[in-house]
N, C-alpha and C. Protein backbone atom coordinates (compact mmCIF):
# COMPACT_ATOMS: atom_id res chain seq x y z
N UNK A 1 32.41 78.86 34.54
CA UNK A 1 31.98 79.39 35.83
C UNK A 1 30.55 79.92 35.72
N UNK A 2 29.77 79.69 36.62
CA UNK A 2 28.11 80.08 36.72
C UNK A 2 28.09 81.36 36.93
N UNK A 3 27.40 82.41 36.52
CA UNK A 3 27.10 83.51 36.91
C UNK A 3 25.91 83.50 38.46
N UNK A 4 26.15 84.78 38.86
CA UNK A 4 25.92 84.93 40.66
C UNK A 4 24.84 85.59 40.27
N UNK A 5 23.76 84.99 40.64
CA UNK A 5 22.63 85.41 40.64
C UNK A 5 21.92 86.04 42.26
N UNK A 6 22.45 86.58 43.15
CA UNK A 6 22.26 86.75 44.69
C UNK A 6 23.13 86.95 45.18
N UNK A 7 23.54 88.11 45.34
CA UNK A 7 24.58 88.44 46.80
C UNK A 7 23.75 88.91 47.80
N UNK A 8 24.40 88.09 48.81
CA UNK A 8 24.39 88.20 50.37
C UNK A 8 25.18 89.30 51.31
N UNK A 9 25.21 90.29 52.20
CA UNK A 9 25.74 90.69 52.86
C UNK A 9 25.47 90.66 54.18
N UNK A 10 26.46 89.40 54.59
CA UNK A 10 25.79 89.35 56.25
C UNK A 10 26.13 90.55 57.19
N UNK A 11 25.46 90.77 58.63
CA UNK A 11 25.74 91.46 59.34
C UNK A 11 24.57 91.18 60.65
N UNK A 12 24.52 91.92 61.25
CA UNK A 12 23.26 92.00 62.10
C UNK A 12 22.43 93.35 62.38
N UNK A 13 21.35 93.40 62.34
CA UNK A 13 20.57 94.92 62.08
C UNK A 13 20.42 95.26 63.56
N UNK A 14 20.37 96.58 63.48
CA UNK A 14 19.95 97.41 64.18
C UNK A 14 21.07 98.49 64.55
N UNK A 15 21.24 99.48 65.10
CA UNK A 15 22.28 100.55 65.16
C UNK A 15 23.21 100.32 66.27
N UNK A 16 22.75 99.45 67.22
CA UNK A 16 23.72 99.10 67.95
C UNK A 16 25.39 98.16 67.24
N UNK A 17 24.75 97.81 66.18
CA UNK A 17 25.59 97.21 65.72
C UNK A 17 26.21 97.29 64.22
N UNK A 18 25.75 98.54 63.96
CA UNK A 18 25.45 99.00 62.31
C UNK A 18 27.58 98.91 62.28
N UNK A 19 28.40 99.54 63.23
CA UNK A 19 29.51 99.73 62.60
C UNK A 19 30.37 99.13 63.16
N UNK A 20 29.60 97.93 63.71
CA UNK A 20 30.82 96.76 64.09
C UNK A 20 31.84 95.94 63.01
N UNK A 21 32.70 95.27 63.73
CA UNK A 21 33.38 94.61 62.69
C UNK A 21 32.47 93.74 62.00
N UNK A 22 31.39 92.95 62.55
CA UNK A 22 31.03 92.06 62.11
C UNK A 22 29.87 92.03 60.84
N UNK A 23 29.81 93.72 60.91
CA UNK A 23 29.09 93.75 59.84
C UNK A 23 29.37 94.49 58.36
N UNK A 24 31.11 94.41 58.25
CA UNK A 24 31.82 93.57 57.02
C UNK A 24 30.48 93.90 56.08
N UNK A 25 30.01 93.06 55.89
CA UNK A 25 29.03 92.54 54.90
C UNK A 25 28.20 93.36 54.39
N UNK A 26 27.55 93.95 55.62
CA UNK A 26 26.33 94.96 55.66
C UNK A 26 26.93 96.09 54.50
N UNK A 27 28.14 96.57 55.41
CA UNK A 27 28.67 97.60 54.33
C UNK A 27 28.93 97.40 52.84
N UNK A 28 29.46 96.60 52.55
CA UNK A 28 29.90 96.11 50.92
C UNK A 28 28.55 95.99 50.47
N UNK A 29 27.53 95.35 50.86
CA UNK A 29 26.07 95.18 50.35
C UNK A 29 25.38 96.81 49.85
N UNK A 30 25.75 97.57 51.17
CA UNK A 30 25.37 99.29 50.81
C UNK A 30 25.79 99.89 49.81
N UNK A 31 27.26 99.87 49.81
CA UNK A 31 27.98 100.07 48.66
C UNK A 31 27.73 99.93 47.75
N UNK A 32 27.75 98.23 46.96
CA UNK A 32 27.19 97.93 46.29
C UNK A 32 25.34 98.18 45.55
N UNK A 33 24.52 98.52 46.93
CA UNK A 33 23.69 99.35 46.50
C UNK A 33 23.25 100.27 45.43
N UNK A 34 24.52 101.35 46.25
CA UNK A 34 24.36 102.71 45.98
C UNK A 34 25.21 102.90 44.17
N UNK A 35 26.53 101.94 44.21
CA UNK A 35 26.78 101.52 42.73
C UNK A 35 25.80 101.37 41.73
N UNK A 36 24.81 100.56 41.85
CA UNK A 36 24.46 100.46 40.72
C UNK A 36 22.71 100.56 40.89
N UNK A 37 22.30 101.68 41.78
CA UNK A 37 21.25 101.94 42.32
C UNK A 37 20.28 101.13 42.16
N UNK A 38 20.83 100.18 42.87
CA UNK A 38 19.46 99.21 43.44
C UNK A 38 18.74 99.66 45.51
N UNK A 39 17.94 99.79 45.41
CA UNK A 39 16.97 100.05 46.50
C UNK A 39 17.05 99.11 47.33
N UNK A 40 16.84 98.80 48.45
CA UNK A 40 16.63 97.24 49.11
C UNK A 40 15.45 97.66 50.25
N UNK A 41 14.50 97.21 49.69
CA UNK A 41 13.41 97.30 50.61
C UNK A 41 13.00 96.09 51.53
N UNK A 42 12.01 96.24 52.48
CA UNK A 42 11.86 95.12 53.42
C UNK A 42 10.99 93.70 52.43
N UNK A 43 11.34 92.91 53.23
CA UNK A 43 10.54 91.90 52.58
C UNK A 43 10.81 90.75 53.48
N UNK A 44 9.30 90.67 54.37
CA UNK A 44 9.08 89.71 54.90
C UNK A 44 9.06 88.35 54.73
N UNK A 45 8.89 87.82 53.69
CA UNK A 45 8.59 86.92 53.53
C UNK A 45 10.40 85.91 53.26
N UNK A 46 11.51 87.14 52.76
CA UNK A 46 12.69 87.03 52.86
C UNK A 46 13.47 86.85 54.58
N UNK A 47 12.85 87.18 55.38
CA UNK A 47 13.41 87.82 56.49
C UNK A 47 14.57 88.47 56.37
N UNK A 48 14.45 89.79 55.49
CA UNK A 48 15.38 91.05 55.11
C UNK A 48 15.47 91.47 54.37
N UNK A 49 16.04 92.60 53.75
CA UNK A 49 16.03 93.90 52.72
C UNK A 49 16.34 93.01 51.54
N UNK A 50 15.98 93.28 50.78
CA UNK A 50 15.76 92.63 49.10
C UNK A 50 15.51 93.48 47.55
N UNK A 51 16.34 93.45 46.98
CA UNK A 51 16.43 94.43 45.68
C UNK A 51 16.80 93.48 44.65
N UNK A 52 16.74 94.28 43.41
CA UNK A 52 17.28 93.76 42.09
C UNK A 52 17.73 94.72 41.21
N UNK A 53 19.07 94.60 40.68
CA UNK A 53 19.61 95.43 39.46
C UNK A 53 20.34 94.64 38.82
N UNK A 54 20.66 95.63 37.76
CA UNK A 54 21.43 95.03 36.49
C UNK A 54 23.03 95.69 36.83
N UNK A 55 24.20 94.25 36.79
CA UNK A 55 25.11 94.29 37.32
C UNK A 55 25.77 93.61 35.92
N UNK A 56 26.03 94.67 34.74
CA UNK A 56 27.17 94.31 33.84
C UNK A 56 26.18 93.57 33.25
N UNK A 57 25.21 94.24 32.79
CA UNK A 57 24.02 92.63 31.90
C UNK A 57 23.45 91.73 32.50
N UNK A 58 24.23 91.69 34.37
CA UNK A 58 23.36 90.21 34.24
C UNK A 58 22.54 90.75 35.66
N UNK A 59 20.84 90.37 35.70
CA UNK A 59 19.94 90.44 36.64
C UNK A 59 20.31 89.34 37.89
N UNK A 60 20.19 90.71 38.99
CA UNK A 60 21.22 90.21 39.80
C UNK A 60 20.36 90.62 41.37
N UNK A 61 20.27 89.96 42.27
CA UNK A 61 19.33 89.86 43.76
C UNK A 61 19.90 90.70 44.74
N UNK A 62 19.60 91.66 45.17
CA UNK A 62 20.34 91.54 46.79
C UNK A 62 19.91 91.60 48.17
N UNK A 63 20.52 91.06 48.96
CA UNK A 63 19.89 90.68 50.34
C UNK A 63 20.73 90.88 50.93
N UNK A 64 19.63 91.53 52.28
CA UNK A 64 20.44 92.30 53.48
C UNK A 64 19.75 91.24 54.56
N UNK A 65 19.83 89.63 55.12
CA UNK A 65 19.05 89.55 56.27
C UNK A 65 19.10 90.02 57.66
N UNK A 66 17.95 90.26 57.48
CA UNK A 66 17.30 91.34 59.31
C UNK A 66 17.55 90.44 60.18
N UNK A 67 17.69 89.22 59.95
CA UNK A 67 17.67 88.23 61.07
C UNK A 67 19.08 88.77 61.77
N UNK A 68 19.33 87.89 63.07
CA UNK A 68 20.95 87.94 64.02
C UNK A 68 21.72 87.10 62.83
N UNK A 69 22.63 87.46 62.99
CA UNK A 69 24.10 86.56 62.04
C UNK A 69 24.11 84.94 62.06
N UNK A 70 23.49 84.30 63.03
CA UNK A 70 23.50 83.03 63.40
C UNK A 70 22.34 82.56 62.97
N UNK A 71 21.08 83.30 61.90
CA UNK A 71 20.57 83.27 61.62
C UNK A 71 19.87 83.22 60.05
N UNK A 72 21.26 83.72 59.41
CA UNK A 72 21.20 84.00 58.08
C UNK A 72 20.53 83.17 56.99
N UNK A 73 20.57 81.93 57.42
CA UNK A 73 20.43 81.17 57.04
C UNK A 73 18.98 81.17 56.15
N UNK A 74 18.12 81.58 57.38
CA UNK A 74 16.70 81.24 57.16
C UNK A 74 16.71 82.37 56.21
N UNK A 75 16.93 83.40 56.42
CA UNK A 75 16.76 84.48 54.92
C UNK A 75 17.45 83.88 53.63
N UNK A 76 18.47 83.87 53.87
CA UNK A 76 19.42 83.19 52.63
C UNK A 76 18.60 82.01 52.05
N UNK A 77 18.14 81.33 52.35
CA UNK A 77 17.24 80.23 51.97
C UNK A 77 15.76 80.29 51.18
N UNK A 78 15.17 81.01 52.20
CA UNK A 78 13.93 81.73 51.85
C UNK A 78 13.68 82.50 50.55
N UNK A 79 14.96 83.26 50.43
CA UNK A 79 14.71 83.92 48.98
C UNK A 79 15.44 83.37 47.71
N UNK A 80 16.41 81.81 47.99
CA UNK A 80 17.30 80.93 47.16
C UNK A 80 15.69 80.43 46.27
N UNK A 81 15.31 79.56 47.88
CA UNK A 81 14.23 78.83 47.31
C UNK A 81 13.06 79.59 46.52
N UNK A 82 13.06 80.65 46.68
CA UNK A 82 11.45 81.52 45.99
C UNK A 82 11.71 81.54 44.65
N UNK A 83 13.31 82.07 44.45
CA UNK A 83 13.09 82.48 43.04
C UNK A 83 14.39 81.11 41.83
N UNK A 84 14.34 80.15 42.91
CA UNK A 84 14.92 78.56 42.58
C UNK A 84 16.50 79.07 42.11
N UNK A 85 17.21 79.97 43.23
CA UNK A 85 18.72 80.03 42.78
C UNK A 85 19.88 79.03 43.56
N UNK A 86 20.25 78.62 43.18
CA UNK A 86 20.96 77.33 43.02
C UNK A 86 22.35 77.72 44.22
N UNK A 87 22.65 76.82 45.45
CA UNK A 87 23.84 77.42 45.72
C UNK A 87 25.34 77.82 44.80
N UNK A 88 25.00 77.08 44.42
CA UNK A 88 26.75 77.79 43.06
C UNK A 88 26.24 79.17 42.77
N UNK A 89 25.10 79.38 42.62
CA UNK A 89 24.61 80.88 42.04
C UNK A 89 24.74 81.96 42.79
N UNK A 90 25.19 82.07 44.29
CA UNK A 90 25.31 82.77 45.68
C UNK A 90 26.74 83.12 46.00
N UNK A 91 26.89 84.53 46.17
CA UNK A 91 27.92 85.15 46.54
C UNK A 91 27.30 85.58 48.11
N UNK A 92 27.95 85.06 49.08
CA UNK A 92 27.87 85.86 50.56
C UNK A 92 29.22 86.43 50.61
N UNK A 93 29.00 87.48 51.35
CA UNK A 93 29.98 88.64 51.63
C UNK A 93 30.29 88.60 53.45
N UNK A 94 30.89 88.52 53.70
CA UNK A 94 31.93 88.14 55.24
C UNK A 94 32.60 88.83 56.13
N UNK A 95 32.82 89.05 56.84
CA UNK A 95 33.88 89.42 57.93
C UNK A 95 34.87 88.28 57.72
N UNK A 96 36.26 88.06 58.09
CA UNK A 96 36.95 87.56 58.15
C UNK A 96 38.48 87.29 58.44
N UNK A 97 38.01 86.51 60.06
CA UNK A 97 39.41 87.23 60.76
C UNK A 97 40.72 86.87 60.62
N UNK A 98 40.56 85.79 59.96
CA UNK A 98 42.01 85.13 59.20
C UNK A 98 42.70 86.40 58.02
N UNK A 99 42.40 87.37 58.15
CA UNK A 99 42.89 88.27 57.06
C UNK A 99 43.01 89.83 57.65
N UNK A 100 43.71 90.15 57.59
CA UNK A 100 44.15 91.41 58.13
C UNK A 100 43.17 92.43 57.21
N UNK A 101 42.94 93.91 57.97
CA UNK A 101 41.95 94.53 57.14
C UNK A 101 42.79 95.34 55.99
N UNK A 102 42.36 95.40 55.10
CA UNK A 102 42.66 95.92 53.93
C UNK A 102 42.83 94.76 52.52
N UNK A 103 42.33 93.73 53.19
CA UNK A 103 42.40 92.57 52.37
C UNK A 103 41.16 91.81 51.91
N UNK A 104 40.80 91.10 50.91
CA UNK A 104 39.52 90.83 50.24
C UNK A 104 39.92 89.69 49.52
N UNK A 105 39.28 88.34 49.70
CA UNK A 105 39.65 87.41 48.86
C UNK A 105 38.26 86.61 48.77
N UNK A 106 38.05 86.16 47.41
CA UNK A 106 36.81 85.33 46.65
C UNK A 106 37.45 83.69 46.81
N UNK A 107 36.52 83.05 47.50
CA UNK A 107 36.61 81.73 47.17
C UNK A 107 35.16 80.89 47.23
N UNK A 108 35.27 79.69 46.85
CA UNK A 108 34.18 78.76 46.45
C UNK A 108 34.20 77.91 47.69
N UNK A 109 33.35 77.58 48.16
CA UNK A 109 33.16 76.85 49.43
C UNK A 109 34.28 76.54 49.89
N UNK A 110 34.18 75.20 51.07
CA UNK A 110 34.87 75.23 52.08
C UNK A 110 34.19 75.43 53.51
N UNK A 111 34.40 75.59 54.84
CA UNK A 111 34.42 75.11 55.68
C UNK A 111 33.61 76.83 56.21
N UNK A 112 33.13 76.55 57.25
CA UNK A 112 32.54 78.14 57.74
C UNK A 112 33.76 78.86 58.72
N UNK A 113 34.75 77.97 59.30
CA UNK A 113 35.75 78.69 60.27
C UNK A 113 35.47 79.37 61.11
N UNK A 114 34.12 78.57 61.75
CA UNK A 114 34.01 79.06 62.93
C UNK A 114 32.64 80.63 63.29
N UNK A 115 32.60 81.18 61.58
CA UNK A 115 31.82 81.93 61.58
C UNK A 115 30.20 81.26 61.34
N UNK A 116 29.56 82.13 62.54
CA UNK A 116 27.88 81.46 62.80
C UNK A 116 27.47 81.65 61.89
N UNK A 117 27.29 83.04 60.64
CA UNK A 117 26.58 83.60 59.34
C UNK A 117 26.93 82.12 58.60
N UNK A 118 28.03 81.96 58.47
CA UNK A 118 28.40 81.07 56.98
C UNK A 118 27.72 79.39 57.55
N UNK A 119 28.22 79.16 59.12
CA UNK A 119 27.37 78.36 59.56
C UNK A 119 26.26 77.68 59.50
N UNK A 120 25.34 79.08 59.27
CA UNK A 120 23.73 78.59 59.56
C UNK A 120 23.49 78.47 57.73
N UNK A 121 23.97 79.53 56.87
CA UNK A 121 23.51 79.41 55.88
C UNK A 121 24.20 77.97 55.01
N UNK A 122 25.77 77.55 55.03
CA UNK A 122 25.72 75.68 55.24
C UNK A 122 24.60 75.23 55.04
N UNK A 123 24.20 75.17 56.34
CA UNK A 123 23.24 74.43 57.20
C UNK A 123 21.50 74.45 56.41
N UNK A 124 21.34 75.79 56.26
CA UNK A 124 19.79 75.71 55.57
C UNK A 124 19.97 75.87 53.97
N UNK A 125 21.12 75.84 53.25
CA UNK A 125 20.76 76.07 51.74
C UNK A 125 21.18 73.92 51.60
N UNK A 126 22.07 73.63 52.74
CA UNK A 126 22.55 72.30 52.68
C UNK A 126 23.83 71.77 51.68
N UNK A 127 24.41 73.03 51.47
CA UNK A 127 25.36 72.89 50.50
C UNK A 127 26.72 74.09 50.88
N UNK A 128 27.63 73.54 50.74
CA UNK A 128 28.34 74.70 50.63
C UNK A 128 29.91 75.75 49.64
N UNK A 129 28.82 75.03 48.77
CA UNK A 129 29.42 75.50 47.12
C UNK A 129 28.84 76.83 46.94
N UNK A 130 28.71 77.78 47.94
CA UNK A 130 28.41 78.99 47.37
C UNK A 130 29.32 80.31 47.41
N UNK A 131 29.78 80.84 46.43
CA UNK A 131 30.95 81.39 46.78
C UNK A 131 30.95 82.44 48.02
N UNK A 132 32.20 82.90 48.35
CA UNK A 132 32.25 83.61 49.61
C UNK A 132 33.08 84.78 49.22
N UNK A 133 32.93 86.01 49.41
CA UNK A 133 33.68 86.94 49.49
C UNK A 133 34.04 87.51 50.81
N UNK A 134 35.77 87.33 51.14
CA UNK A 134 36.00 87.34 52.79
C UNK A 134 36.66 88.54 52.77
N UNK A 135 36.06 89.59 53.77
CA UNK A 135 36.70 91.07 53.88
C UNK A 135 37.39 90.97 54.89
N UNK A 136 38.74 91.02 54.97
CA UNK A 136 39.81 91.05 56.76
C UNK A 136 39.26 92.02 57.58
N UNK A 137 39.00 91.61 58.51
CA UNK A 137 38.95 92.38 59.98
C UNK A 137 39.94 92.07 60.81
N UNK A 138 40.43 91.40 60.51
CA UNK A 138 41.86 90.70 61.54
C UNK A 138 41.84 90.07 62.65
N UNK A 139 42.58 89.58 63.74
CA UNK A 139 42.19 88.61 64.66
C UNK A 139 42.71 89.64 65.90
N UNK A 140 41.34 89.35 67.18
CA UNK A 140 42.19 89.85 68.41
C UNK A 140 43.23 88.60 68.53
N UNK A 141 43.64 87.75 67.90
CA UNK A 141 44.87 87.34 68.67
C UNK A 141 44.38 86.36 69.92
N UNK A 142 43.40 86.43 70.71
CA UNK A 142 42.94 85.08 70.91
C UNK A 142 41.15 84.70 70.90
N UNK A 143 41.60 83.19 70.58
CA UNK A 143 39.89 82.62 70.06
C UNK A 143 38.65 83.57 71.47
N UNK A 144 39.41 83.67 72.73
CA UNK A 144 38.50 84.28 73.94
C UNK A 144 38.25 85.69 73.36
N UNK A 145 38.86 86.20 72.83
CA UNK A 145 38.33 88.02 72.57
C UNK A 145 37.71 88.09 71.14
N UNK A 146 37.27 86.42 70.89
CA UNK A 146 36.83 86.74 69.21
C UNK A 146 35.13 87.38 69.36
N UNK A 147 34.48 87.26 70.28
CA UNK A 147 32.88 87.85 70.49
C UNK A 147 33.20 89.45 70.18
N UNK A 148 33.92 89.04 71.39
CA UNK A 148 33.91 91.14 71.94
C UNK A 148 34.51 91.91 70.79
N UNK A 149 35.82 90.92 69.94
CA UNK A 149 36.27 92.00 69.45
C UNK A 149 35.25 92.13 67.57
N UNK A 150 34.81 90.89 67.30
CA UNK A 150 33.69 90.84 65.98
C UNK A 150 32.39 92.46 66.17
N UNK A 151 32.23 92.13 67.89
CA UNK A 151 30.60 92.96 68.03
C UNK A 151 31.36 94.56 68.72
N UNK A 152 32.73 94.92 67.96
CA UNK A 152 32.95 96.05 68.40
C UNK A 152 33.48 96.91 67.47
N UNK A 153 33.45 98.44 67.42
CA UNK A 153 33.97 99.09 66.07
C UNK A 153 35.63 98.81 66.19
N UNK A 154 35.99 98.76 64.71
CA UNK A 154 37.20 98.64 63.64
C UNK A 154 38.16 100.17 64.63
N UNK A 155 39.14 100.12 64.35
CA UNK A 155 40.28 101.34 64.73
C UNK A 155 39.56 102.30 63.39
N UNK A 156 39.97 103.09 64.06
CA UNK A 156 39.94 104.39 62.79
C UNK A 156 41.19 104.11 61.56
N UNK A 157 41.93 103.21 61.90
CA UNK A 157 42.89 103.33 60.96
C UNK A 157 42.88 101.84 60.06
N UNK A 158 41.95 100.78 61.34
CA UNK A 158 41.52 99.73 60.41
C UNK A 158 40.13 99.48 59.72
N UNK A 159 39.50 100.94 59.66
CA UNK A 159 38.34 100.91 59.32
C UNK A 159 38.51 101.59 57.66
N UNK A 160 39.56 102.87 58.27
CA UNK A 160 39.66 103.15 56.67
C UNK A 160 40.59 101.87 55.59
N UNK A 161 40.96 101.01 55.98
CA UNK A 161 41.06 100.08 55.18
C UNK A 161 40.73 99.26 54.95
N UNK A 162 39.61 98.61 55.83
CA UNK A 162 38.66 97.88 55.22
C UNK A 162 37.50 98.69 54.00
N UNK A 163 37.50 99.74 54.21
CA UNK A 163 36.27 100.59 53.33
C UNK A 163 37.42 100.87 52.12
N UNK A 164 38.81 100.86 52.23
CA UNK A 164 39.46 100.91 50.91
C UNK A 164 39.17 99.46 49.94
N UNK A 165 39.41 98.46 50.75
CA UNK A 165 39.20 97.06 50.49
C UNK A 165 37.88 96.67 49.67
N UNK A 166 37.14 97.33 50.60
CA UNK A 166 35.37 96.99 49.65
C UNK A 166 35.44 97.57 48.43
N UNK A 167 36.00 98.50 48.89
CA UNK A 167 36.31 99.78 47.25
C UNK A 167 37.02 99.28 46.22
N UNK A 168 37.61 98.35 46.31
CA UNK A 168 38.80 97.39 45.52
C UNK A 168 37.53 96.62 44.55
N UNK A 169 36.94 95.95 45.91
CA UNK A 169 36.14 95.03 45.57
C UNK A 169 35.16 95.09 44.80
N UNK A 170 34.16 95.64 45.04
CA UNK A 170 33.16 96.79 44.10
C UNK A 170 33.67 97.33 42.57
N UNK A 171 34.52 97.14 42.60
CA UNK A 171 35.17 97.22 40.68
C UNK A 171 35.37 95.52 40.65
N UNK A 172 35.20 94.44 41.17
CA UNK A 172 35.20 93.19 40.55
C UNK A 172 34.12 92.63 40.20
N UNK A 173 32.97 93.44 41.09
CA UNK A 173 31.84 93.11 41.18
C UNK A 173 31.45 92.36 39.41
N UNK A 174 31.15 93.58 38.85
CA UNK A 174 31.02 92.77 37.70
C UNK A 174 31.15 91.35 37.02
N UNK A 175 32.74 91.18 37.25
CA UNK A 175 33.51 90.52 37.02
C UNK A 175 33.19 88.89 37.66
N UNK A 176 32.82 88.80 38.70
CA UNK A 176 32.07 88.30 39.51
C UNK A 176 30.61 87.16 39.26
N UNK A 177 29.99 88.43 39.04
CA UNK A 177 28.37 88.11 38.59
C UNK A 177 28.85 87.55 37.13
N UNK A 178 29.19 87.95 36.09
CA UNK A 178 29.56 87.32 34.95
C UNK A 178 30.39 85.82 35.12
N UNK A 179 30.74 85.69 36.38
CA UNK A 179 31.54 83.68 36.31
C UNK A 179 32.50 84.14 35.98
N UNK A 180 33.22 85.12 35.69
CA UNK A 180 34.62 85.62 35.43
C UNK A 180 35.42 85.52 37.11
N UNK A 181 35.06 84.46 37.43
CA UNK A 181 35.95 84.45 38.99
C UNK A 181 37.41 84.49 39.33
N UNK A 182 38.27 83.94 37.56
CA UNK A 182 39.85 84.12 37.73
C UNK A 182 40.09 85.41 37.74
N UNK A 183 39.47 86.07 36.87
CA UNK A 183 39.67 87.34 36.49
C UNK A 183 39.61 88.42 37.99
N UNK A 184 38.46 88.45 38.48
CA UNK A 184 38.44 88.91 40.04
C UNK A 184 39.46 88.17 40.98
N UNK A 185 39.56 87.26 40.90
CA UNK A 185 40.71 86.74 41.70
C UNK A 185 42.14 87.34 41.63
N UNK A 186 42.15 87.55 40.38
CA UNK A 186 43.67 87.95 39.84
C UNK A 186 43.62 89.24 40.77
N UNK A 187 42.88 90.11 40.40
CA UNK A 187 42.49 91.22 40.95
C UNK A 187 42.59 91.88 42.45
N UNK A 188 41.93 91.07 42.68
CA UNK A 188 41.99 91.29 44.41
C UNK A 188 43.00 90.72 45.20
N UNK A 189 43.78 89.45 45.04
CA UNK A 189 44.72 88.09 45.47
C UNK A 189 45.77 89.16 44.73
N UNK A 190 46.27 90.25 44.44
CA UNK A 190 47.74 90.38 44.56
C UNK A 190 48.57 90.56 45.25
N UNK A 191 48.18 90.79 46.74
CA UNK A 191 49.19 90.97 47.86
C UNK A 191 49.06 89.40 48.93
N UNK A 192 50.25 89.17 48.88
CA UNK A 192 50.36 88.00 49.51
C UNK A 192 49.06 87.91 51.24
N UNK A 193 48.45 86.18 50.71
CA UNK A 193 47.77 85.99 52.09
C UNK A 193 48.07 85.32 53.00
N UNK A 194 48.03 85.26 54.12
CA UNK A 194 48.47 84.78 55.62
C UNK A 194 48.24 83.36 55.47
N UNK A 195 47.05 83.05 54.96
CA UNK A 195 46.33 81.44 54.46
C UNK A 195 46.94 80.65 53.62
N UNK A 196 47.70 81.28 52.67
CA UNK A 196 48.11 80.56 51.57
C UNK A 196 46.80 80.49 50.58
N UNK A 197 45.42 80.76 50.78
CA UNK A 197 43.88 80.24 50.10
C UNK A 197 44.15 81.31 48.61
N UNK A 198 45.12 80.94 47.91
CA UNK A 198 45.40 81.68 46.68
C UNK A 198 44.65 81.14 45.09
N UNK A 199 43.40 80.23 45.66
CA UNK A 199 42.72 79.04 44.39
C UNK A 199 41.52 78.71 44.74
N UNK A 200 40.43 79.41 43.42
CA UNK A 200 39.05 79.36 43.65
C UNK A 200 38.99 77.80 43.60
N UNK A 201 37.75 77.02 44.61
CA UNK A 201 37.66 75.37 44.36
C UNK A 201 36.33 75.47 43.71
N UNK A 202 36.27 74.79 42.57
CA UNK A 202 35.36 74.90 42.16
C UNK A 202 34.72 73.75 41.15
């Protein structure tokens, strides 16, 4: 397994939207931050926040793009191509409504399901062998309330378990960045998923 040279945490900036569901991503990226005190400062030329630390030995990227979610792409790309990291080398971090919140599962490409983030970035790295880390937000239950309910805050009671979830997650981290992906899998994949998606493809 390749070690992850770049995690991604999608979301969309600005405060209107800092504690929506959809920005999943944003948070685990902070987190992850503040773990292993890496900074993420602006960087234009990325289109979004951009840092570097040492994650278990191995020198490791992170990106917050400023762009809208349907947009990710062009950041995700921009800073693949600068410093020549390979899609296998890319962990993006997700919302994901096929999974109830309190749940976290790592897999290796596959299909975007509908989400615009995983969409656009597909689309501009041109590959989509890059692994994904999917945090449950859960489903309103129909495809019509999937806008409103992505660009709106979590319950108080499904928020503290998605922030338990990241918290899970954030001890695999390591595990992770090192290509140790069964090992995190084992990890996080112990409570049965709605998907059956119980097998990194790789």
């Amino acid at each position: 397994m390749s070690a992850v040279a770049l995690i991604v945490g999608l979301g969309n900036p600005g405060a209107k939207y800092d504690q929506t569901r959809h920005n999943a991503g944003f948070w685990f990226l902070d987190g992850l931050a503040r773990r292993f005190h890496c900074t993420l400062n602006p960087e234009n030329r990325f289109h979004g926040e951009a840092g570097r630390c040492d994650i278990d030995d191995v020198d490791c990227r992170l990106l917050r793009p400023t762009t809208y979610m349907n947009r990710s792409g062009q950041s995700v790309a921009a800073l693949a191509g600068f410093f020549k990291i390979p899609p296998e080398a890319i962990l993006v971090v997700h919302d994901e409504l096929d999974l109830e919140p309190g749940t976290v599962r790592l897999k290796r490409g596959g299909g975007h399901g509908g989400h615009n983030g995983l969409r656009d970035i597909t689309s501009a790295l041109g590959s989509k062998e890059f692994l994904r880390l999917r945090v449950g937000i859960g489903h309103p239950g129909h495809r019509d309330d999937v806008v409103n309910y992505v660009l709106n805050r979590p319950s108080a009671e499904d928020r503290i378990a998605i922030d338990a979830a990241i918290e899970s997650a954030l001890l695999q981290v390591p595990a992770i960045v090192r290509g140790d992906h069964e090992a995190a899998m084992n990890a996080l994949h112990r409570r049965p998923e709605r998907n059956g998606d119980t097998a990194i493809n790789s």
